[in-house]
Protein backbone atom coordinates (compact mmCIF):
# COMPACT_ATOMS: atom_id res chain seq x y z
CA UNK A 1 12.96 91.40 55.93
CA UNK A 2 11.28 88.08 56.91
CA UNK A 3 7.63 87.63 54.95
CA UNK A 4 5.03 86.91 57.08
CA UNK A 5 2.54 83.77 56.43
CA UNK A 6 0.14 85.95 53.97
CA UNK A 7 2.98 87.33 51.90
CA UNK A 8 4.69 84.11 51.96
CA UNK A 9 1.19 82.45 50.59
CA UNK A 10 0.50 85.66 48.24
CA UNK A 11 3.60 84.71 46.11
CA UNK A 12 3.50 81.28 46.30
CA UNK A 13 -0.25 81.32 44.78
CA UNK A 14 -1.18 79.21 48.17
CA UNK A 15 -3.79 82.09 49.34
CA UNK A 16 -6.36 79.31 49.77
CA UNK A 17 -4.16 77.31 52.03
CA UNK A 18 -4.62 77.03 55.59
CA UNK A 19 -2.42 79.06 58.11
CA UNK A 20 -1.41 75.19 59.22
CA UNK A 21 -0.38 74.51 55.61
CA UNK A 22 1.39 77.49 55.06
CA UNK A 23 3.29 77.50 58.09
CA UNK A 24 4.00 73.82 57.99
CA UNK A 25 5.94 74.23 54.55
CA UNK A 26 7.43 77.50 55.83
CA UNK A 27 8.97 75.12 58.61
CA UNK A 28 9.65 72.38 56.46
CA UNK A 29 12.11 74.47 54.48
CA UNK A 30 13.72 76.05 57.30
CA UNK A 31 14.85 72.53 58.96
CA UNK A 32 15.72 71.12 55.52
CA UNK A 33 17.56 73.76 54.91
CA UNK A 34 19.71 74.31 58.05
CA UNK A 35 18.05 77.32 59.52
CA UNK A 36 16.89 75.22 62.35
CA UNK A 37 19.28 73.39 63.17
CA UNK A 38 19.62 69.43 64.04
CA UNK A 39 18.58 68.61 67.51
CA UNK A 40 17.62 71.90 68.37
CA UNK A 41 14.65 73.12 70.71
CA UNK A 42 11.17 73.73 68.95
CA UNK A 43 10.20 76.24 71.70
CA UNK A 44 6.36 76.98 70.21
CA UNK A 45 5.90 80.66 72.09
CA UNK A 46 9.20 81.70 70.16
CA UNK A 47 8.01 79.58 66.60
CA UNK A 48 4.65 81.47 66.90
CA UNK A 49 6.00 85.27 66.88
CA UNK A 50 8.45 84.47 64.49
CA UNK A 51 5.98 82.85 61.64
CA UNK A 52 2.99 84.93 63.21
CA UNK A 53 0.99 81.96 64.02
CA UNK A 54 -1.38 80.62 66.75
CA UNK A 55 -0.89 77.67 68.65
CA UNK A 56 -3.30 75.56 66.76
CA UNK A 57 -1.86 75.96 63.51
CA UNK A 58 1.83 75.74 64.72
CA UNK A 59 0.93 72.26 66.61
CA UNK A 60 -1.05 71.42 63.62
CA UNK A 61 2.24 72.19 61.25
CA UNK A 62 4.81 69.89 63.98
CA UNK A 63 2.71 67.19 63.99
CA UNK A 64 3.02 66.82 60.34
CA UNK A 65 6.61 67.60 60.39
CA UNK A 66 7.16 64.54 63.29
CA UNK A 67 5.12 62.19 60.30
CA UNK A 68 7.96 63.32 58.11
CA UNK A 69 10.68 62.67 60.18
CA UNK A 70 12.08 65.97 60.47
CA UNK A 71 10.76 66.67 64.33
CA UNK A 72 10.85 64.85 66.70
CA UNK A 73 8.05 65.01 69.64
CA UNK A 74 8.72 63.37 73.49
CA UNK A 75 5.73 62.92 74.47
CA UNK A 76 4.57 66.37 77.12
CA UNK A 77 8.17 67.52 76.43
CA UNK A 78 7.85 69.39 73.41
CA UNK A 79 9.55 69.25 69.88
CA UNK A 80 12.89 68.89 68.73
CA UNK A 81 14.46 69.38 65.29
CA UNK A 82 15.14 65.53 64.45
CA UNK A 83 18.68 65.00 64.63
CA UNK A 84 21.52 63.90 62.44
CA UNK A 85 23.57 60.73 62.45
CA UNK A 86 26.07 58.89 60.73
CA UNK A 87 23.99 55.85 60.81
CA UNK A 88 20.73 57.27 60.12
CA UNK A 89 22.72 59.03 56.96
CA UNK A 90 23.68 55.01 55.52
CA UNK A 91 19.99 54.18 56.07
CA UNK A 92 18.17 56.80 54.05
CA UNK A 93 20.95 56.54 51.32
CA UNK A 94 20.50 52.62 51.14
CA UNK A 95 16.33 53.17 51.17
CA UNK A 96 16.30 55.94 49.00
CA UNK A 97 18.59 54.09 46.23
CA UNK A 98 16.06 51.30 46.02
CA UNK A 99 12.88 53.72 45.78
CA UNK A 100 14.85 55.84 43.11
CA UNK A 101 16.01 53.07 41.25
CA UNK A 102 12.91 51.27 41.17
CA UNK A 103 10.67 54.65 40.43
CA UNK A 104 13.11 55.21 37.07
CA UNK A 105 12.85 51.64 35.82
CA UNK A 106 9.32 52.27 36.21
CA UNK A 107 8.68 55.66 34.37
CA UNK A 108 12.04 54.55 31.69
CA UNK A 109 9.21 51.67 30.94
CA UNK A 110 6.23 53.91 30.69
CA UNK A 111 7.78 57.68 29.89
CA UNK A 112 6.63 59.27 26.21
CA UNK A 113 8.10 61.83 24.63
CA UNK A 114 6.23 64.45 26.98
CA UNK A 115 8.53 62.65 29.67
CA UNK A 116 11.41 62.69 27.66
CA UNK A 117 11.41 66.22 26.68
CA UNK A 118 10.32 66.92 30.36
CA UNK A 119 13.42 65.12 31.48
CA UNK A 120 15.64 66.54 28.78
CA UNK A 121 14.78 70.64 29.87
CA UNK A 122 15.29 69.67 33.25
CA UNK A 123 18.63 68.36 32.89
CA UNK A 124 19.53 71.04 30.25
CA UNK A 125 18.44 73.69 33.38
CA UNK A 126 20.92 71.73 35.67
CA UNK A 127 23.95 71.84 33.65
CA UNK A 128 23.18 75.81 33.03
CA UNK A 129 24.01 76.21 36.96
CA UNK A 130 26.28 73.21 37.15
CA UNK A 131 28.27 75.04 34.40
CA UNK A 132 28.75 78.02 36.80
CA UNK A 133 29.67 76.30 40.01
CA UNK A 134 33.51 77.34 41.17
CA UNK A 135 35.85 74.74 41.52
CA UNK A 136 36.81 76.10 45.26
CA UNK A 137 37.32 74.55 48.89
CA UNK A 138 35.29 77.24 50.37
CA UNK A 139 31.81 77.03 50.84
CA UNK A 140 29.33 77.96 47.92
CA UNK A 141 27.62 80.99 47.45
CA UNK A 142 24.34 80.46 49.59
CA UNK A 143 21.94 82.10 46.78
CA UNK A 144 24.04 79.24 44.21
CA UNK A 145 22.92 76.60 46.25
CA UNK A 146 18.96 77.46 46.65
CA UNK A 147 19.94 77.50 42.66
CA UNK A 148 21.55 74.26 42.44
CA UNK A 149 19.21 72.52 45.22
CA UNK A 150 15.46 73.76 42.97
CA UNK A 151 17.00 72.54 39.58
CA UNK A 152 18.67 69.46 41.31
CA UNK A 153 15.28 68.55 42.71
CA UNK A 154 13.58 69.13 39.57
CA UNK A 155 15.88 66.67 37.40
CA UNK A 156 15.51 64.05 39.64
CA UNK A 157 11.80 64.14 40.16
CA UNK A 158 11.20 64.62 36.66
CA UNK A 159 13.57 61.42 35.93
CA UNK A 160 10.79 59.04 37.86
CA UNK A 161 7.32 61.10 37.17
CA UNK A 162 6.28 58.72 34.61
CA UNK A 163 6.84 55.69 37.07
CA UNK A 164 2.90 55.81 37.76
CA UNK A 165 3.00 54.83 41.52
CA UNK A 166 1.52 57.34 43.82
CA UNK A 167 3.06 55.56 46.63
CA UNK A 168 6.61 55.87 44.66
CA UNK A 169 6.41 58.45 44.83
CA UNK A 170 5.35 59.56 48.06
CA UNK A 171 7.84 57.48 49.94
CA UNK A 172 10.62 58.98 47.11
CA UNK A 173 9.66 62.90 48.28
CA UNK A 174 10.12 62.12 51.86
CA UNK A 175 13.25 60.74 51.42
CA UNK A 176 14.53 62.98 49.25
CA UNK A 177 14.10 65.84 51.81
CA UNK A 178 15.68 64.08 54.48
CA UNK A 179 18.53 63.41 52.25
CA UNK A 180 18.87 67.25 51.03
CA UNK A 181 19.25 67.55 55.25
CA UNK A 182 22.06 65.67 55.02
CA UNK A 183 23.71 67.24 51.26
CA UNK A 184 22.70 70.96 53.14
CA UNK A 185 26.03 70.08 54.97
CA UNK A 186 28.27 69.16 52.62
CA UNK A 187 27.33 71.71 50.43
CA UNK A 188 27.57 74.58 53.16
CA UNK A 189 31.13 72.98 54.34
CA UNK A 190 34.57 74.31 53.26
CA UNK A 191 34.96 71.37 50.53
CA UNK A 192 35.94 71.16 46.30
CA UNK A 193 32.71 70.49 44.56
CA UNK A 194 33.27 66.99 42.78
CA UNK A 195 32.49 66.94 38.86
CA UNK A 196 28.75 66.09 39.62
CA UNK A 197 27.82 66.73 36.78
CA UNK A 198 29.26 64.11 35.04
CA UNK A 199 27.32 61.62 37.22
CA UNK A 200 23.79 63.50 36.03
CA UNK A 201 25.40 63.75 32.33
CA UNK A 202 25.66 59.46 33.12
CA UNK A 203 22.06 59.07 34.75
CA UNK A 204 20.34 61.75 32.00
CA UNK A 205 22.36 59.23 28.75
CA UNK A 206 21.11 56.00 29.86
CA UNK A 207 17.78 57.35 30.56
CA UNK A 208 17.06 59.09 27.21
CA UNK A 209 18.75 55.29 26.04
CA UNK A 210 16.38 53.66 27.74
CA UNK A 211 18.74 51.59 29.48
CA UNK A 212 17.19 50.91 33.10
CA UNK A 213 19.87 48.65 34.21
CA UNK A 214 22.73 51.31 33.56
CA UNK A 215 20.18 54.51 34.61
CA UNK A 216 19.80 52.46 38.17
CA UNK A 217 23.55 51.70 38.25
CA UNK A 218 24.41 55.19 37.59
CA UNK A 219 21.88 56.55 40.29
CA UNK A 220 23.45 54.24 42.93
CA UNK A 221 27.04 55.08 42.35
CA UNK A 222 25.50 58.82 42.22
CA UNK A 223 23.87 58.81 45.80
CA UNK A 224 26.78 56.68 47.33
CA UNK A 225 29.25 59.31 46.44
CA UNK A 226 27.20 62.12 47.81
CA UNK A 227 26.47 60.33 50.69
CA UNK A 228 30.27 59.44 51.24
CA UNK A 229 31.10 63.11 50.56
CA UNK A 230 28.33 63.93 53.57
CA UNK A 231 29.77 61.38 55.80
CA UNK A 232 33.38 63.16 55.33
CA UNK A 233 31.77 66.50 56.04
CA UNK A 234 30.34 65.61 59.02
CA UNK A 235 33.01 63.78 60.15
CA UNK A 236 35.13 66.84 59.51
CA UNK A 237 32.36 68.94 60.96
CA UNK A 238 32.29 67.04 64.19
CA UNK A 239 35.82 66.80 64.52
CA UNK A 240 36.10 71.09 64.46
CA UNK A 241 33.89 71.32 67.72
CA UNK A 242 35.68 68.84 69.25
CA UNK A 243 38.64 70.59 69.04
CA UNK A 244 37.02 74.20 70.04
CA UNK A 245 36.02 72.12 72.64
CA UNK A 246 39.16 71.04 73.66
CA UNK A 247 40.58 74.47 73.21
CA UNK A 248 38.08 76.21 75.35
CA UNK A 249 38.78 73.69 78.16
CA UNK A 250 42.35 73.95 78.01
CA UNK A 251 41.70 77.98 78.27
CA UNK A 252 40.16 77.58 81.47
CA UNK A 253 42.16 75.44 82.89
């Protein structure tokens, strides 16, 4: 049964939040996560009775999203989840490698041992569920990967939270979420997971060594192999409907 905004707030401890906030998150999730899909029509009379909302809030909740690049808004048109693309996938990887790399150099030069042992239980929770993962070409079990995604997220950020920079960090959430976008389809396509964890084991070693130039090096050949594992995915993705398509047509021909 879907939760409604209160019930949604009541467990997350965001009671105080405004309906905007709440619903804005709640939407968030749902287009990084693939349950609105790319390119799709934001119709607002349809997004209202489905996260019990008024128009002020719901507008209120888009607008933010179209500031994180995750809508998109034509002017009097409406809203639109923002779309995916082969080249758009190159850009954030290339971005995001040079806000990630330069966020760990940062907090590998100012981390303490609160850091460290941060870092270390957050890696320690990601090879728990890395541990379990099936060595399969079918697609993972959707409860596995909310699993994987939370404790994936958590390593990472808790790699670069000493780095100090607000701004860092800012600019490194937003494009971490429109990266996940792009992993949600890998990770939901027929595909054998690759030993990722080996790449994290790599990133967590130099880090705890305190070796920024390796830590960086490893977190670049880290993202470019997930991003060339999304780029296959889609690829393969995009090839499917074209033959469906193809199929259908020669059906009614």
């Amino acid at each position: 049964m879907k939760q409604s905004n209160r019930e949604v707030a009541e467990a997350t401890g965001d009671v105080g939040r405004t309906m905007a906030d709440t619903t804005y998150r709640r939407l968030r999730n749902d287009i990084v996560t693939g349950r609105l899909g790319a390119g799709s029509k934001l119709k607002l009379e349809g997004l209202a009775g489905i996260y019990e909302v008024g128009m002020s809030p719901l507008r209120e909740a888009l607008t933010r999203l179209v500031g994180d690049l995750l809508v998109v808004s034509e002017g009097q048109r409406g809203f639109w989840v923002a779309p995916l693309s082969l080249d758009e996938l190159d850009d954030i990887s290339r971005v995001r490698a040079l806000i990630e790399t330069e966020a760990l150099n940062l907090a590998i030069r100012n981390g303490n041992s609160s850091w460290e042992a941060a870092v270390r239980q957050a890696f320690e929770a990601l090879t728990e569920i890395e541990s379990r993962l099936p060595q399969t070409t079918e697609p993972l079990d959707p409860e596995m990967v909310e699993d994987w995604e939370r404790a994936n997220r958590a390593f990472h950020a808790a790699l670069v939270s000493a780095s100090g920079s607000p701004m860092l960090t800012r600019l490194r959430e937003q494009l971490y979420q429109q990266s996940e976008r792009y992993r949600r389809v890998s990770l939901n396509a027929s595909r054998r997971w690759r030993n990722v964890h080996d790449e994290h084991a790599a990133i967590f070693d130099a880090t705890m060594q305190r070796n920024a130039l390796k830590a960086a090096r490893m977190t670049e050949l880290h993202m470019s192999r997930t991003a060339e594992e999304v780029r296959r995915a889609m690829q393969q993705l995009a090839a499917d409907v074209a033959s469906l398509t193809e199929r259908e047509n020669a059906g009614d021909a």
